[in-house]
C-alpha atoms as a PDB file:
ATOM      1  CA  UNK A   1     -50.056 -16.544  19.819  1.00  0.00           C
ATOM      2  CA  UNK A   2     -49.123 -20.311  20.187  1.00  0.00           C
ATOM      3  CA  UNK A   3     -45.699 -21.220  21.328  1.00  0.00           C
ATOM      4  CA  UNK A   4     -44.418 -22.616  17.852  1.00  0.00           C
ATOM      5  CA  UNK A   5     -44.994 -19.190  16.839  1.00  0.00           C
ATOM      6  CA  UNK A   6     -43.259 -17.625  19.549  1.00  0.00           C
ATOM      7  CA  UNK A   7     -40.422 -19.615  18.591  1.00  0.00           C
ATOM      8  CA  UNK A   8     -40.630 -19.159  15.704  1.00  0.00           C
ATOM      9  CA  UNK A   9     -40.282 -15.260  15.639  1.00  0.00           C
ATOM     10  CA  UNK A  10     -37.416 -15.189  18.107  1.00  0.00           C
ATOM     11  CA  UNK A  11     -35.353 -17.610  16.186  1.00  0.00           C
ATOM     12  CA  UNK A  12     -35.948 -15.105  13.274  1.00  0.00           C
ATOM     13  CA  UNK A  13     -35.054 -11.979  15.206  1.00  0.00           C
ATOM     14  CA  UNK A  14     -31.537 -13.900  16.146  1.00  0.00           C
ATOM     15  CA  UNK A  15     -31.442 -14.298  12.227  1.00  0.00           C
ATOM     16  CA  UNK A  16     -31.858 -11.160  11.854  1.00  0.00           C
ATOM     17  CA  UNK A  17     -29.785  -9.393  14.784  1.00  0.00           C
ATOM     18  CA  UNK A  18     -27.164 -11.645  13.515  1.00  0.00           C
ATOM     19  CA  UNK A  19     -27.633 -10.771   9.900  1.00  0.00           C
ATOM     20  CA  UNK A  20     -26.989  -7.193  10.762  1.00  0.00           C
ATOM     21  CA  UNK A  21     -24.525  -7.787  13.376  1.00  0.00           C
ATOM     22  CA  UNK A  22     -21.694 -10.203  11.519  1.00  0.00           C
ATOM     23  CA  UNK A  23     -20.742  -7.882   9.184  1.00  0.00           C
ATOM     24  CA  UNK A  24     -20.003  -5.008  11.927  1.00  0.00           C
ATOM     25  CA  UNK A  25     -18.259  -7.282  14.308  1.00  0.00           C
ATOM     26  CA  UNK A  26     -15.896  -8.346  11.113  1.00  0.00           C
ATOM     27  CA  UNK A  27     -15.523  -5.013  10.663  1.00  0.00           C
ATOM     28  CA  UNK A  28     -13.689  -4.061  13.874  1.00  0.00           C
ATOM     29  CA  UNK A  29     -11.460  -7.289  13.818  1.00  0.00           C
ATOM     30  CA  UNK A  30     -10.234  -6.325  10.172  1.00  0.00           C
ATOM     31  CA  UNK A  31      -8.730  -3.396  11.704  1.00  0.00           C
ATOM     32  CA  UNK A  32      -4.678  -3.297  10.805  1.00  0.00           C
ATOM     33  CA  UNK A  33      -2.931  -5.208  13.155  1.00  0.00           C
ATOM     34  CA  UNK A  34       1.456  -4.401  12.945  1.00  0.00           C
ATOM     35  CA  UNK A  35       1.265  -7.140  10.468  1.00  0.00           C
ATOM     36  CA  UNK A  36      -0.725  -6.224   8.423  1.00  0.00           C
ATOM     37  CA  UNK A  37      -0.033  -2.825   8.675  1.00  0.00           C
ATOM     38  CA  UNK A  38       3.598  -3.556   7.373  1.00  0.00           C
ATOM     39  CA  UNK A  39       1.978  -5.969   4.667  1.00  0.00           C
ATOM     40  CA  UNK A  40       0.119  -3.092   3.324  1.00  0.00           C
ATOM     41  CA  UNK A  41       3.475  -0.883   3.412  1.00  0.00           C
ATOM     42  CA  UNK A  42       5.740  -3.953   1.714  1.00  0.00           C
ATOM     43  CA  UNK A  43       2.365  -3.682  -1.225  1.00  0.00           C
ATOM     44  CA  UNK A  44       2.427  -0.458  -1.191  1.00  0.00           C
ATOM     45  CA  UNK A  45       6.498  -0.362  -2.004  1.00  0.00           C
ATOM     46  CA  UNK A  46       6.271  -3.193  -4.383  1.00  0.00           C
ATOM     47  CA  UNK A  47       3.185  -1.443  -6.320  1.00  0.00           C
ATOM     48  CA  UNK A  48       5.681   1.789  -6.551  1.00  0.00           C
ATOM     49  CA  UNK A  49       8.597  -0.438  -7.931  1.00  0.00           C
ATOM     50  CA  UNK A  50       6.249  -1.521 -10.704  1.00  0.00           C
ATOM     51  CA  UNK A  51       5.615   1.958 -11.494  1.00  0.00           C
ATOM     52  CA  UNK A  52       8.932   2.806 -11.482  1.00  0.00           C
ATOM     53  CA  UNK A  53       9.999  -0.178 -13.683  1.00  0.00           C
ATOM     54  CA  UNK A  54       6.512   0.599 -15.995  1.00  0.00           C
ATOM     55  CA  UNK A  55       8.223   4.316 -16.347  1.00  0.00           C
ATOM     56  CA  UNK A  56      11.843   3.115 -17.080  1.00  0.00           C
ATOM     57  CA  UNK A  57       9.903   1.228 -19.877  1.00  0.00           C
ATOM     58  CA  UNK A  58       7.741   3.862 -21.368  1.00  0.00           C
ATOM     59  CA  UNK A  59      11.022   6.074 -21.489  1.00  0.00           C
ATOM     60  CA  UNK A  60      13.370   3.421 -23.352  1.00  0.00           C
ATOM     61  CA  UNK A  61      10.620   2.913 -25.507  1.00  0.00           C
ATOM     62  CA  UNK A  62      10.079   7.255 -25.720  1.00  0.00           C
ATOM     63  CA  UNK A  63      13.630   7.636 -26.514  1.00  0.00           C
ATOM     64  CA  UNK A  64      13.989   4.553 -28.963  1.00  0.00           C
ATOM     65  CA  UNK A  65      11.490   5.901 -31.140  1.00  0.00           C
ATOM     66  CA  UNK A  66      12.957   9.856 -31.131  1.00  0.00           C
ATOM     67  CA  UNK A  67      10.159  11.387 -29.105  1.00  0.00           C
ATOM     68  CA  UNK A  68      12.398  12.613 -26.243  1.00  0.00           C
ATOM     69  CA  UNK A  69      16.151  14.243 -26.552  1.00  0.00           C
ATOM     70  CA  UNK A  70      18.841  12.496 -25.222  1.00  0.00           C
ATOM     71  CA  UNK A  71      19.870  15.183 -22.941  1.00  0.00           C
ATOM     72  CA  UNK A  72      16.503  14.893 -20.877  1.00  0.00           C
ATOM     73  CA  UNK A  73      16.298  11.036 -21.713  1.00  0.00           C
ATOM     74  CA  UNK A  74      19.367  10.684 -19.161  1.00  0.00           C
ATOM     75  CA  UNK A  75      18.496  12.935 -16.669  1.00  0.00           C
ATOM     76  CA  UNK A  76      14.748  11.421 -16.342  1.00  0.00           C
ATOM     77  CA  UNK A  77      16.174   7.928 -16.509  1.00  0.00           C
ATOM     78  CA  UNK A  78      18.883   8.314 -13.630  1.00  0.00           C
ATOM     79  CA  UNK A  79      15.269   9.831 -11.252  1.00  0.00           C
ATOM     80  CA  UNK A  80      13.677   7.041 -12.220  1.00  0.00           C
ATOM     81  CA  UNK A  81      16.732   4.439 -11.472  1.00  0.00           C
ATOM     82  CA  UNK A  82      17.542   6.160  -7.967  1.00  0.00           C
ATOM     83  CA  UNK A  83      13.777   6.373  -6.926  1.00  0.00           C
ATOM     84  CA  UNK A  84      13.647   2.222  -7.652  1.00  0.00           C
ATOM     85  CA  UNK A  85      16.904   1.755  -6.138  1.00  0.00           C
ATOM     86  CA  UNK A  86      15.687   3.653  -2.801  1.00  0.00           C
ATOM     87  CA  UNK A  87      11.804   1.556  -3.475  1.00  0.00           C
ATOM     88  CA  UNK A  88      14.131  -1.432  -3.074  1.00  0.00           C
ATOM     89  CA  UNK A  89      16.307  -0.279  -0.232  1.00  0.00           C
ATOM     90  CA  UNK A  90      12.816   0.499   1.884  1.00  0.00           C
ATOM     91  CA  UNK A  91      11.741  -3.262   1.140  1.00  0.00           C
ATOM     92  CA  UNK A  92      14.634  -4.246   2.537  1.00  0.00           C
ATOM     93  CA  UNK A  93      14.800  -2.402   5.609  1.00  0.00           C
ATOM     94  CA  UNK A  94      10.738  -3.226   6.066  1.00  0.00           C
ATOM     95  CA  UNK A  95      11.569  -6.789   5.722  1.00  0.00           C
ATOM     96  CA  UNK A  96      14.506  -6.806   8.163  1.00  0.00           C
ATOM     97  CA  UNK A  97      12.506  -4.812  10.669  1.00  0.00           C
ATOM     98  CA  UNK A  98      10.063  -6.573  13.102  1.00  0.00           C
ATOM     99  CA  UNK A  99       6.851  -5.305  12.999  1.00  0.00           C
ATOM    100  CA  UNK A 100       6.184  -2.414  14.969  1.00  0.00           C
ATOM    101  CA  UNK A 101       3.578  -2.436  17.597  1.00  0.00           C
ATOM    102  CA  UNK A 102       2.279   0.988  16.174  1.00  0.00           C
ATOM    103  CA  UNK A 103      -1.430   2.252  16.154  1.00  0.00           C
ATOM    104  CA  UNK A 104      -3.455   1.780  13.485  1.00  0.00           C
ATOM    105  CA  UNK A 105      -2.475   4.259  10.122  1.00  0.00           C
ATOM    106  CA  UNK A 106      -4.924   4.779   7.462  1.00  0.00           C
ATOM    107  CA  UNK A 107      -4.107   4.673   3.807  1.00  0.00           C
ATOM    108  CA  UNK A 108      -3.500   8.416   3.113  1.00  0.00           C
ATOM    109  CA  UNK A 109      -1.194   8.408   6.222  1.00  0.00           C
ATOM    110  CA  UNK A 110       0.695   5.296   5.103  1.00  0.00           C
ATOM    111  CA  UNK A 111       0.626   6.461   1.577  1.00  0.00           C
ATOM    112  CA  UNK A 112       1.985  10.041   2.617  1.00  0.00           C
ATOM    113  CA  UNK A 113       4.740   8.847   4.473  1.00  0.00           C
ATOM    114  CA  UNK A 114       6.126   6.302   1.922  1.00  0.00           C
ATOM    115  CA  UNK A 115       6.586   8.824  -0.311  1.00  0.00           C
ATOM    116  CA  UNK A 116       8.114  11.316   1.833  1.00  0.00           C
ATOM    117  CA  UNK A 117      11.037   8.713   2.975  1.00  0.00           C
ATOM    118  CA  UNK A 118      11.231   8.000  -1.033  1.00  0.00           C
ATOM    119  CA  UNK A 119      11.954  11.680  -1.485  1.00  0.00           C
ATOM    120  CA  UNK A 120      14.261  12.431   0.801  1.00  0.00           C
ATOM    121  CA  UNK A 121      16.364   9.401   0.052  1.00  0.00           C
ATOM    122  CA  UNK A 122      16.466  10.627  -3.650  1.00  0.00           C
ATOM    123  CA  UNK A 123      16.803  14.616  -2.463  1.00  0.00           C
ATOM    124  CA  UNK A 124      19.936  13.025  -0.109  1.00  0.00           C
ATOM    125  CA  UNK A 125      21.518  11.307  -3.213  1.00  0.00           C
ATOM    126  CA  UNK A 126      21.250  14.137  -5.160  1.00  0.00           C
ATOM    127  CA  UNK A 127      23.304  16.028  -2.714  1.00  0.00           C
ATOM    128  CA  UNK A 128      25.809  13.626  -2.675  1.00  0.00           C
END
């Protein structure tokens, strides 16, 4: 083998070796840092206050056209109302917070405990 071919085969196996290798060392260095960890939890909250406002929608428009009695229109619209209001009252305290040095929390996790603070605000209301 001549030594233009030599060459030439090594520089392809760096190619290739980086090829392969980019996308795993991007792969570690995407992991959530604080930041972004509370970035995913402020679109997380603001994904749930769309929902909330989509459902306060689709229930005006339910009860506009007769399909649901007033009696049940009221008591679904106030659950609706105090799980945005306490949506809105996390963003706040997220965005007045300083991100937390915590480890890294997948999406389940981050999902799960959203929705438990959401709950118990609305269960503490409720008692109120």
């Amino acid at each position: 083998m001549s030594i233009e071919g030599l060459i030439g085969a090594l520089v392809l196996v760096a190619l290739t070796v980086v090829w392969i290798g980019a996308p795993l060392l991007r792969g570690q260095a995407a992991r959530p840092t604080p930041d972004r960890a509370q970035q995913k939890r402020r679109e997380r909250l603001l994904a749930m206050y769309e929902q909330v406002i989509t459902n306060l929608r689709d229930l005006d428009e339910d009860f506009a056209t007769g399909k649901i009695a007033e009696a049940d229109y009221q008591i679904e619209r106030e659950e609706a109302v105090q799980r945005g209001i306490q949506v809105l009252k996390a963003l706040d305290t997220l965005d007045a917070q300083p991100a937390p040095a915590a480890p890294y929390v997948d999406d389940a996790t981050l999902d799960r405990e959203i929705d438990e603070a959401i709950e118990a605000a609305v269960a503490a209301h409720r008692n109120h």
